[in-house]
Structures are given as C-alpha cells and as structure tokens.
C-alpha atoms as a PDB file:
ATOM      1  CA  UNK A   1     146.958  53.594 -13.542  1.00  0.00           C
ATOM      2  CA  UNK A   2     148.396  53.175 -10.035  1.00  0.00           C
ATOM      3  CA  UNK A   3     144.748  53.884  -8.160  1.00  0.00           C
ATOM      4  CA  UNK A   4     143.358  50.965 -10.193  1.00  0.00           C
ATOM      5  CA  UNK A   5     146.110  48.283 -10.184  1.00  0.00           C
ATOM      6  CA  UNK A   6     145.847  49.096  -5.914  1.00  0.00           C
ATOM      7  CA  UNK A   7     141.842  48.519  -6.857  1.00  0.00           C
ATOM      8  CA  UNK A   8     142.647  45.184  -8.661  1.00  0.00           C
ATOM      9  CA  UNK A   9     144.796  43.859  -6.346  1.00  0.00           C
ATOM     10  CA  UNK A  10     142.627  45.031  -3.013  1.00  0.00           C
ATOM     11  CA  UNK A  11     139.638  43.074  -4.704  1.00  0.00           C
ATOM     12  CA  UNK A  12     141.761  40.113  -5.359  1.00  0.00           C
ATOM     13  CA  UNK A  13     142.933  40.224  -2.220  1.00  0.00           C
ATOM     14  CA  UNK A  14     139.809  40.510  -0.832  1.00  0.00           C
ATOM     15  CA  UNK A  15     138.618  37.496  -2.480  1.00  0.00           C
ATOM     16  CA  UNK A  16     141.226  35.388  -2.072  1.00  0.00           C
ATOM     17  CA  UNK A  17     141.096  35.863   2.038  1.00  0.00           C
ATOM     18  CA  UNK A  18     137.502  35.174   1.661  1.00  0.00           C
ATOM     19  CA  UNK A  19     137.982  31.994   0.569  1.00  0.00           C
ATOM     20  CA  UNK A  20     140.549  31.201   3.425  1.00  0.00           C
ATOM     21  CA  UNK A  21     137.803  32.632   5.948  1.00  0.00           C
ATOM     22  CA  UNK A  22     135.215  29.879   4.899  1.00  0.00           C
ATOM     23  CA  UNK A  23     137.775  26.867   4.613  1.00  0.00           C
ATOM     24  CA  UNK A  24     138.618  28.239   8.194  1.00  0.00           C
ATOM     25  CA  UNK A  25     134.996  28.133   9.182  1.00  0.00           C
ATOM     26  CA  UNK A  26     134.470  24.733   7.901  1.00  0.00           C
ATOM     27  CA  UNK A  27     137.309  23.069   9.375  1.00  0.00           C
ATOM     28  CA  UNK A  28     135.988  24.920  13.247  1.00  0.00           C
ATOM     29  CA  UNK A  29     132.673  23.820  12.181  1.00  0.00           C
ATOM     30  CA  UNK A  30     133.680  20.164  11.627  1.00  0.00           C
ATOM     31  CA  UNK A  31     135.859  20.349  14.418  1.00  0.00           C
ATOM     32  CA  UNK A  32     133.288  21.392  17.401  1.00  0.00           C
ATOM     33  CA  UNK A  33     130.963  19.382  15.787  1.00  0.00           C
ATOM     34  CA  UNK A  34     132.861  16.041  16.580  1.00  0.00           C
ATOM     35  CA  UNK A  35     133.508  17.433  19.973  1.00  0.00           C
ATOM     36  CA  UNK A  36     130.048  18.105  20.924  1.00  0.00           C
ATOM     37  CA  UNK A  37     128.070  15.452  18.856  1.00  0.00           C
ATOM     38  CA  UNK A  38     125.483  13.614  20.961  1.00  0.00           C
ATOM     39  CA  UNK A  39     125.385  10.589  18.599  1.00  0.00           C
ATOM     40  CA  UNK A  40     128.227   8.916  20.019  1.00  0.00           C
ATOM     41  CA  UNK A  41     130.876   9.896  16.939  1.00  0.00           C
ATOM     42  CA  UNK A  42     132.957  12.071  19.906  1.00  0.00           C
ATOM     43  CA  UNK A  43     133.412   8.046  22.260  1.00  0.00           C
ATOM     44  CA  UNK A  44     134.669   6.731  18.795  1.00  0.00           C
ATOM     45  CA  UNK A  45     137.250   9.726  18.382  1.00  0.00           C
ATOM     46  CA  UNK A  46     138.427   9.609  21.967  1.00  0.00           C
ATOM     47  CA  UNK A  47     139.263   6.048  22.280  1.00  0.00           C
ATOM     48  CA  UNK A  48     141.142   6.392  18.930  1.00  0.00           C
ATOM     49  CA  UNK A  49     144.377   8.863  19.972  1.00  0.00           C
ATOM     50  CA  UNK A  50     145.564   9.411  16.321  1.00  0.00           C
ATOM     51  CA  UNK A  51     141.997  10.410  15.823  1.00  0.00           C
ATOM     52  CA  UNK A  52     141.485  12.419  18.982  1.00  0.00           C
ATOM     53  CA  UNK A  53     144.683  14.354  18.288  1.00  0.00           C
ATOM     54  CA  UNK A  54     143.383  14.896  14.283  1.00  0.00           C
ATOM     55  CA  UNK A  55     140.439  16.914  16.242  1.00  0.00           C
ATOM     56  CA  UNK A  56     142.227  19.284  18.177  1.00  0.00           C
ATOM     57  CA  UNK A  57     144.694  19.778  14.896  1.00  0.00           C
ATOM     58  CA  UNK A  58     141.738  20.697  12.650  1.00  0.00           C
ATOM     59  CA  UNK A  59     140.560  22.852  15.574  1.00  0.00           C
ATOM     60  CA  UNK A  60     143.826  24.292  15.710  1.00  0.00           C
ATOM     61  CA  UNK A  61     144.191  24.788  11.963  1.00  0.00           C
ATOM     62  CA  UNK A  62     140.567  26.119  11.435  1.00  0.00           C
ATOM     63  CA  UNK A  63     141.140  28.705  13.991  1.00  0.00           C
ATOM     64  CA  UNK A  64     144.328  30.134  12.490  1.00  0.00           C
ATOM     65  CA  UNK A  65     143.064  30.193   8.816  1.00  0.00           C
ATOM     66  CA  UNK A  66     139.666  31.845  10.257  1.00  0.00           C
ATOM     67  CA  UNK A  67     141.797  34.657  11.621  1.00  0.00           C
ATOM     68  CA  UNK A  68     143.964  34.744   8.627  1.00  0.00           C
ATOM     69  CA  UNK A  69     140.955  35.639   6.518  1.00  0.00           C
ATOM     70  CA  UNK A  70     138.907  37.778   8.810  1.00  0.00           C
ATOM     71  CA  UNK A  71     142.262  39.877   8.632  1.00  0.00           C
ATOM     72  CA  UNK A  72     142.694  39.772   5.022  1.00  0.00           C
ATOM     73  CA  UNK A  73     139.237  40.701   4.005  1.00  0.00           C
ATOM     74  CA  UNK A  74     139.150  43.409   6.340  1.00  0.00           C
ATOM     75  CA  UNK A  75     142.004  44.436   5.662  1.00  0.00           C
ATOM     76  CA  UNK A  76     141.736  44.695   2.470  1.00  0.00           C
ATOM     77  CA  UNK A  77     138.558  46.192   1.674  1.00  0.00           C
ATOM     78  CA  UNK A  78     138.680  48.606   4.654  1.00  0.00           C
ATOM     79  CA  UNK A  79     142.338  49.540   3.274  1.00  0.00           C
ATOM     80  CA  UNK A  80     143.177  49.428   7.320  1.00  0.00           C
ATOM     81  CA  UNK A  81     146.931  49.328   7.353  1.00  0.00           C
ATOM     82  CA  UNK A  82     146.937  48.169  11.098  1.00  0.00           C
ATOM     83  CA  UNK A  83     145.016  45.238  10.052  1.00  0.00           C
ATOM     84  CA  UNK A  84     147.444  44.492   6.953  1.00  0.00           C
ATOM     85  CA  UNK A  85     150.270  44.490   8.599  1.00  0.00           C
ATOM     86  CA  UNK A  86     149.137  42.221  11.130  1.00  0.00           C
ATOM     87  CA  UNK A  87     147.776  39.753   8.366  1.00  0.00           C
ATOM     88  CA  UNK A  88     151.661  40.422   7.390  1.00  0.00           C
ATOM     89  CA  UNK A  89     153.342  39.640  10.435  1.00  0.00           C
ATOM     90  CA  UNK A  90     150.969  36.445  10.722  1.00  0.00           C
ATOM     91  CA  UNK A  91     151.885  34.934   7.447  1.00  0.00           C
ATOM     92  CA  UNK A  92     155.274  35.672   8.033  1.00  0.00           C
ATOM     93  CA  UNK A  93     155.678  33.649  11.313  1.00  0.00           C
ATOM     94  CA  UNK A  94     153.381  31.124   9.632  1.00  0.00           C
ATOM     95  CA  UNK A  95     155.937  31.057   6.708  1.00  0.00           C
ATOM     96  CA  UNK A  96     159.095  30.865   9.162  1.00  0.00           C
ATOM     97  CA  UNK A  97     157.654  28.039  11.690  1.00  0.00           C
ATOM     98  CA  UNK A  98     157.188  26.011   7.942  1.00  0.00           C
ATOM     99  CA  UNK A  99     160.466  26.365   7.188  1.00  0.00           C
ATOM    100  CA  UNK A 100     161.568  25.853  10.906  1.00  0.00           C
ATOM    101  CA  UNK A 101     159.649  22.677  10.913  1.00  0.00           C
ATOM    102  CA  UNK A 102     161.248  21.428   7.091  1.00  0.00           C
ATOM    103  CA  UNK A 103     165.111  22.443   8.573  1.00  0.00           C
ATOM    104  CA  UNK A 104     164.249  20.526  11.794  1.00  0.00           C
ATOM    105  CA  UNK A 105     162.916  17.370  10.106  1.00  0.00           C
ATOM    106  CA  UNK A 106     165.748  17.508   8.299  1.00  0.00           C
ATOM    107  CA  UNK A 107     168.023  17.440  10.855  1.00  0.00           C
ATOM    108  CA  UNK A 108     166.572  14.952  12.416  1.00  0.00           C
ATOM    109  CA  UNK A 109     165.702  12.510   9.823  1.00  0.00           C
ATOM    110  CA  UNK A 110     168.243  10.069  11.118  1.00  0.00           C
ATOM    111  CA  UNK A 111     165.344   9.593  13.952  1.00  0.00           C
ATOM    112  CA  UNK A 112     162.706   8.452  11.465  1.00  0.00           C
ATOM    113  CA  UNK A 113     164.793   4.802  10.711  1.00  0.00           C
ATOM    114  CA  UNK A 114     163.154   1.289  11.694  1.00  0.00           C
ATOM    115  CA  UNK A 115     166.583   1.017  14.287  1.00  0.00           C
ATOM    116  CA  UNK A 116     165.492   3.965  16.299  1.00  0.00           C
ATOM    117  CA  UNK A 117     161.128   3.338  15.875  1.00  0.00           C
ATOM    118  CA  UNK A 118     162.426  -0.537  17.107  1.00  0.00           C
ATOM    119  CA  UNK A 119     164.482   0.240  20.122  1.00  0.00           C
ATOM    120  CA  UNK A 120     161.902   2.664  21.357  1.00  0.00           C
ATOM    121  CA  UNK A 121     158.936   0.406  21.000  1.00  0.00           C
ATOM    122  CA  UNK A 122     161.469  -1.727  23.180  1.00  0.00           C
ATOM    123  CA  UNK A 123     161.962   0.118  26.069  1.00  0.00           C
ATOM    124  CA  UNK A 124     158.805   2.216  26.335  1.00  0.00           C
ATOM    125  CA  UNK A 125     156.341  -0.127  24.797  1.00  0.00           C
ATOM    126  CA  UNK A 126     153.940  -1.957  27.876  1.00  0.00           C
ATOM    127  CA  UNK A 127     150.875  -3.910  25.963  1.00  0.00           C
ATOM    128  CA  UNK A 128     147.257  -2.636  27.132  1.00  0.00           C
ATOM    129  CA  UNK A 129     147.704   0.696  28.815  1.00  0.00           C
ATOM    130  CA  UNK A 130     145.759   3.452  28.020  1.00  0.00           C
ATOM    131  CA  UNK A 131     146.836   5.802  30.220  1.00  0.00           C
ATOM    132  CA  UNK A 132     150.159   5.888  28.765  1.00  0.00           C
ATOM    133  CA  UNK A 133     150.279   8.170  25.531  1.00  0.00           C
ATOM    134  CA  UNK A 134     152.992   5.927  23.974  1.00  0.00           C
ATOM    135  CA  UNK A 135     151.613   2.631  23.906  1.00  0.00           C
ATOM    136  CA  UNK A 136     147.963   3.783  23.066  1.00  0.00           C
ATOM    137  CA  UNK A 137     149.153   5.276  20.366  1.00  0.00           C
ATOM    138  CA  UNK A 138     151.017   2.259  19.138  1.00  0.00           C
ATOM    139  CA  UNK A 139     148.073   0.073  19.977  1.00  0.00           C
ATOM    140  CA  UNK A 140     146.234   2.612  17.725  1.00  0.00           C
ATOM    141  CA  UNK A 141     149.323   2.711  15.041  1.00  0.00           C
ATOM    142  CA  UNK A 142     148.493  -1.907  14.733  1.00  0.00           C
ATOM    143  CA  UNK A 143     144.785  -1.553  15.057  1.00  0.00           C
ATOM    144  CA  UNK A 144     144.137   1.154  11.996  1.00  0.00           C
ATOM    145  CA  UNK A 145     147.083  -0.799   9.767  1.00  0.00           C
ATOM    146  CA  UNK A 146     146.388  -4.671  10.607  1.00  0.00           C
ATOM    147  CA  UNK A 147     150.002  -4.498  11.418  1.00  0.00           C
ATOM    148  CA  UNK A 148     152.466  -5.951  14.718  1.00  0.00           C
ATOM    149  CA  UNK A 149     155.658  -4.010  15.845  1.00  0.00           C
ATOM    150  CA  UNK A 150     158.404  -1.733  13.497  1.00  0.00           C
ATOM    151  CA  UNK A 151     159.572  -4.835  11.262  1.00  0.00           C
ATOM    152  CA  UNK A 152     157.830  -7.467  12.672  1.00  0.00           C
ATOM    153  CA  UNK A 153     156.187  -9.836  15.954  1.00  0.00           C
ATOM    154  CA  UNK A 154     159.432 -10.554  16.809  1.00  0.00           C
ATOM    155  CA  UNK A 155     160.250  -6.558  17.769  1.00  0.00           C
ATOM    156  CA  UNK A 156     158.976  -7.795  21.409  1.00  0.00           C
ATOM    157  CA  UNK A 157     161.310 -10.075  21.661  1.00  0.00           C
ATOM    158  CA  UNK A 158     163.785  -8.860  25.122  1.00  0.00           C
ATOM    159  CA  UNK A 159     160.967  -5.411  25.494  1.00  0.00           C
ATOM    160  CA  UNK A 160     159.415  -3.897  28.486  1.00  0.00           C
ATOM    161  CA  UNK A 161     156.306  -5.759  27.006  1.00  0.00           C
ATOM    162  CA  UNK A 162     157.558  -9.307  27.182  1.00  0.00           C
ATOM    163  CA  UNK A 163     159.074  -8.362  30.965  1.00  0.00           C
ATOM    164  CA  UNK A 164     155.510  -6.671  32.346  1.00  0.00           C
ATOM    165  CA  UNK A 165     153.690  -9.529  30.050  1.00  0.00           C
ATOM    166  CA  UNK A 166     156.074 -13.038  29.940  1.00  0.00           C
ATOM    167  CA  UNK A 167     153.330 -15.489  29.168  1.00  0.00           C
ATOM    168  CA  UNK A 168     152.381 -13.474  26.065  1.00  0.00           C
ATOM    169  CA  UNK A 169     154.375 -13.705  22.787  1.00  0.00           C
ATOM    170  CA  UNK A 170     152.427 -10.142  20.794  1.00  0.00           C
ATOM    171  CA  UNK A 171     150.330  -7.758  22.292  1.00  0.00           C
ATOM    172  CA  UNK A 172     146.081  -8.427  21.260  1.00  0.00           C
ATOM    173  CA  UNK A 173     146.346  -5.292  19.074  1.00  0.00           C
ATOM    174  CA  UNK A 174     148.488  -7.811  16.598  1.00  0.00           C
ATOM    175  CA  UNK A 175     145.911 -10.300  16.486  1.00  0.00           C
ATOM    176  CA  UNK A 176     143.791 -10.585  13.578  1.00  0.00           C
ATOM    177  CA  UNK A 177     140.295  -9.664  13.534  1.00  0.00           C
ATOM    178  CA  UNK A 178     136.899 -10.543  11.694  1.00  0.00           C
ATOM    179  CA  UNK A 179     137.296  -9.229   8.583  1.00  0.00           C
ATOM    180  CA  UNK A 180     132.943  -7.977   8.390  1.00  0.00           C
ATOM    181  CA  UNK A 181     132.099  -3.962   8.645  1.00  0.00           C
ATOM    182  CA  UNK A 182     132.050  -3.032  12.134  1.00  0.00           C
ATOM    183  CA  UNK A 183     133.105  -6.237  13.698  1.00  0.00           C
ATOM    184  CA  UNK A 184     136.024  -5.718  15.830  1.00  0.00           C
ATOM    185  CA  UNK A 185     136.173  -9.372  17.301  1.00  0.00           C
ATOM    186  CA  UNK A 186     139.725 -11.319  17.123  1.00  0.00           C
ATOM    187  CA  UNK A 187     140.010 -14.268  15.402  1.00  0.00           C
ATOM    188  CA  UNK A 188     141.479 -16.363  18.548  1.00  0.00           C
ATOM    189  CA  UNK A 189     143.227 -14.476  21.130  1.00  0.00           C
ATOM    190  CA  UNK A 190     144.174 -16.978  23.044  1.00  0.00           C
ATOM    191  CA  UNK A 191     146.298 -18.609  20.258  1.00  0.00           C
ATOM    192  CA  UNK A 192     147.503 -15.118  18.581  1.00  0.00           C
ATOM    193  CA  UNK A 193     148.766 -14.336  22.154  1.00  0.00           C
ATOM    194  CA  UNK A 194     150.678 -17.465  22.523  1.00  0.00           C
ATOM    195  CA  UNK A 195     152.526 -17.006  19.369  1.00  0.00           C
ATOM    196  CA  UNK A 196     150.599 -18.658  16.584  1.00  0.00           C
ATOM    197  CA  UNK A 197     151.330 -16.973  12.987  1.00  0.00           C
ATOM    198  CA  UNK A 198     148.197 -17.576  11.511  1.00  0.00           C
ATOM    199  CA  UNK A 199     146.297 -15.835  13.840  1.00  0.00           C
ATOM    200  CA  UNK A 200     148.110 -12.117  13.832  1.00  0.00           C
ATOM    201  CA  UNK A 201     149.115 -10.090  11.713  1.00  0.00           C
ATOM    202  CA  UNK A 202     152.403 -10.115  10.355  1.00  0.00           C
ATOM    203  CA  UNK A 203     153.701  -7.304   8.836  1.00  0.00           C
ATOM    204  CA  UNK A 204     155.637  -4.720  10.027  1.00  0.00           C
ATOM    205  CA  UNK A 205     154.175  -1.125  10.829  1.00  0.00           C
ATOM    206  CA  UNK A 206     157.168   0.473   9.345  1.00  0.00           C
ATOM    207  CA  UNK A 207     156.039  -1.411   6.004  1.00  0.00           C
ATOM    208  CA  UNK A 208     152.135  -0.830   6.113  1.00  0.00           C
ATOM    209  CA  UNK A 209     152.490   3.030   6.955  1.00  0.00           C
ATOM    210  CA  UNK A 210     154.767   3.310   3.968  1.00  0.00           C
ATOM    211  CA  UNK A 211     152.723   1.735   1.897  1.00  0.00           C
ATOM    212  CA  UNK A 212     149.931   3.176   2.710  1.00  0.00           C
ATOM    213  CA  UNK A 213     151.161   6.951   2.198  1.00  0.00           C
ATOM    214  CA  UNK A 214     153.473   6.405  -0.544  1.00  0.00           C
ATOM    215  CA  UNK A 215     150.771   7.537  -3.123  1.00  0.00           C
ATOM    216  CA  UNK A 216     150.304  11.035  -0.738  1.00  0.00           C
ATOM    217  CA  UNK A 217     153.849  11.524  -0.359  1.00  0.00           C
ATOM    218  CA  UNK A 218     154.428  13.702  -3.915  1.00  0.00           C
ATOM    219  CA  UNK A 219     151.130  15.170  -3.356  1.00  0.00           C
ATOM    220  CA  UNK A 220     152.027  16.517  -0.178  1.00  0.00           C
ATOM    221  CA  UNK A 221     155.447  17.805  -1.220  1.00  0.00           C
ATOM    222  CA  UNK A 222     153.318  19.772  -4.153  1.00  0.00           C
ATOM    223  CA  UNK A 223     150.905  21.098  -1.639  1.00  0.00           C
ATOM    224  CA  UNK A 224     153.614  22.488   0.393  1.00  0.00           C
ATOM    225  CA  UNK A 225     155.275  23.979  -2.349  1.00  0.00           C
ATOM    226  CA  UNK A 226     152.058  25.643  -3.233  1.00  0.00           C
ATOM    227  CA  UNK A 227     150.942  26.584  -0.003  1.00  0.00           C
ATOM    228  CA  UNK A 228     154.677  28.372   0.589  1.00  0.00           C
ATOM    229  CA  UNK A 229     154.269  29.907  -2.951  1.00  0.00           C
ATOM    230  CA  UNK A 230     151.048  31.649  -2.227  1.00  0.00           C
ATOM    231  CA  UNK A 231     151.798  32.414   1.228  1.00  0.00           C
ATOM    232  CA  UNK A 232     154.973  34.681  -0.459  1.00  0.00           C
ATOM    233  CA  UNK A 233     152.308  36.212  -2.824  1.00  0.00           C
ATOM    234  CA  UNK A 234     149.746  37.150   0.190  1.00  0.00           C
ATOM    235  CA  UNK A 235     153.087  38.306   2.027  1.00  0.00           C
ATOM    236  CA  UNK A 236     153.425  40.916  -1.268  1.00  0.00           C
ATOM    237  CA  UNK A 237     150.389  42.016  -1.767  1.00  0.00           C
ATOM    238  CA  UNK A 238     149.539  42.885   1.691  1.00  0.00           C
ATOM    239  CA  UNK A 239     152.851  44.796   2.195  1.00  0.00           C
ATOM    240  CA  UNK A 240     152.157  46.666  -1.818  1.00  0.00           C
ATOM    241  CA  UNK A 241     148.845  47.557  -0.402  1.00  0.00           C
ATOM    242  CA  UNK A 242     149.969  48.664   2.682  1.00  0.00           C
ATOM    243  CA  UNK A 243     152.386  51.101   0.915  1.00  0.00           C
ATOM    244  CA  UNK A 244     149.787  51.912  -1.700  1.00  0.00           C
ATOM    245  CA  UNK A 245     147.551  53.221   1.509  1.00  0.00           C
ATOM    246  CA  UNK A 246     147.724  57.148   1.713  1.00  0.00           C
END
C-alpha cells in the first residue's frame, strides 16, 4: 500500500512539474523572441520602459519555472533524492522571498499614497529625458493611460519640471493625441503646452491606474493564494518522496 501511494504521488508529481516545465518554456520562448525579432517588435519594446522591463521579467520568470520543472520531473521519475531536495530548497526560498515581498509591501504601504507619488514626481520629475529611468518611466506611466501627473496638471506646479522647463505649463506626454489606431500625433502641442485644458488630458494617473486594475486586483489576490497553496503541496510531496526513497 505504501510502494503504490509513493507510485501515485511520483506520477503526479511528475506531471504536475511537467506542466511547469512547458509554461517555463513558453514564457523563455516568448521572451527571446521579442528580444531577437527582426520585424521591428524589439524598437517598440525598448522605447516603451514598462514594456522593456515586462521582457526581462518574463525572461526572468520563464527561466526559474523552467528549472523548477526540469527538477521536478527528474526528480521525480528518476526518484533522485539530490535532485528533490534541491527542487525543495528552491520552492522554499521561492515561498519565503513571497512572503518577504507581502511583509515588506506591507510595511511600506504608507509609500504607495498620492502625497508621497506627488512630491516625488516634484522633485525628480524633468519633462523629455530619456536617459533618466524616472521620468521615462513616468512619460511612459501618461502615454499608456491618457493621463497628466498623480492627481492632476497642476502636480507641476513649483517641480523640477516647471524650473528646467518655465515656458511650459504640462509636459507633451499630457497632451492629447489622435484618437485613430496607430496614430500617435498630438492634437496641438503648442496649445496643450501652454496650458490649454482642452487639449491634454486631465485626469490624474493615480485615478486611471486604479481604475484600470481594479477588476485584476481580487484576481490577483486569488492567484497568489493559489500559487502559495500549491507551492506548500509541491514543498510536501517532494520532501514525502524524498523520505519514501530507499
């Protein structure tokens, strides 16, 4: 009864890991692929940071779930106890860094309030520079959300931005563009730039981004849940079949 509950649970093991090996694969496949593509889709990517950084996140991600199942299966259906207990020791720091990350945003939450997004988009924010990681990413934050500052246009008001750029009122990634696929011409810069409502965008970036992921919010709580619930099952079963190893 013992050999073939050891059995079931090496073959369901086994399978489950499997499945975690090609997820893994796909997400390194998708991920080189963007890198390397000749069609032009890697310029799009790289003058996009949120995007750019997505790439090298997948990568990172596709990598560690390809090594999680190449462990697993191998593991399992090889009954190698080196390999199972360093699928073990893998999940477990997985598991930990989770929780480290969930205790740290905790902590820190206080950091996530429009007061504290506002005063650093005053004193770090400079208009049109690429080269700085900051306000690329912010130009990136208003161009993907058709949004201008934390609350609102008036965030520049008494910024770095307004100091380096006094005869502009809003930087041009507030100002409203043509609304047809792949047109990414503005509507009137000149008159967006020198303060005129109707031709930027209004809302606050604190706002849109809310918005926009409150529907993904309880969705990604239950897919953390999950994830944590079957990363403590893989955790068991791969220290029961390393015990069940003679």
């Amino acid at each position: 009864m013992e050999g073939d509950c050891l059995s079931c649970m090496k073959y369901l093991m086994f399978i489950f890991n499997f499945f975690i090996f090609l997820g893994g694969s796909f997400l390194l496949g998708v991920g080189v692929w963007v890198l390397v593509d000749p069609t032009g889709f890697r310029e799009i990517v790289a003058a996009n940071p949120l995007l750019f950084t997505g790439v090298y996140v997948i990568l990172a991600m596709g990598a560690m779930l390809f090594l999680l199942g190449f462990l697993g299966c191998c593991g399992a259906i090889r009954e190698n106890k080196c390999l199972l207990l360093f699928f073990f020791m893998l999940i477990l720091f997985i598991f930990l860094a989770e929780l480290a990350a969930a205790i740290l945003a905790f902590l820190f939450r206080e950091h996530l309030t429009r007061e504290y997004f506002t005063r650093e988009l005053k004193r770090h924010y400079q208009g049109h520079n690429n080269s700085d990681v900051f306000t690329s990413t912010w130009n990136a934050i208003m161009t993907t959300f058709d949004c201008c500052g934390v609350t609102s246009p008036e965030d520049f008001e008494e910024s770095l931005f307004r100091l380096i750029n006094p005869s502009k009122m809003v930087p041009e990634a507030c100002c409203q563009r043509n609304g047809y696929p792949g047109d990414v011409e503005y509507i009137s810069v000149e008159q967006c730039l020198s303060g005129s409502m109707a031709f930027r965008y209004n809302k606050g970036c604190y706002s849109a981004m809310v918005d926009h992921f409150e529907t993904y919010i309880y969705m990604a709580g239950a897919l953390a849940i999950v994830v944590l619930t079957i990363e403590l099952f893989a955790m068991v079963f791969a220290m029961c079949l390393f015990r069940g190893i003679q």
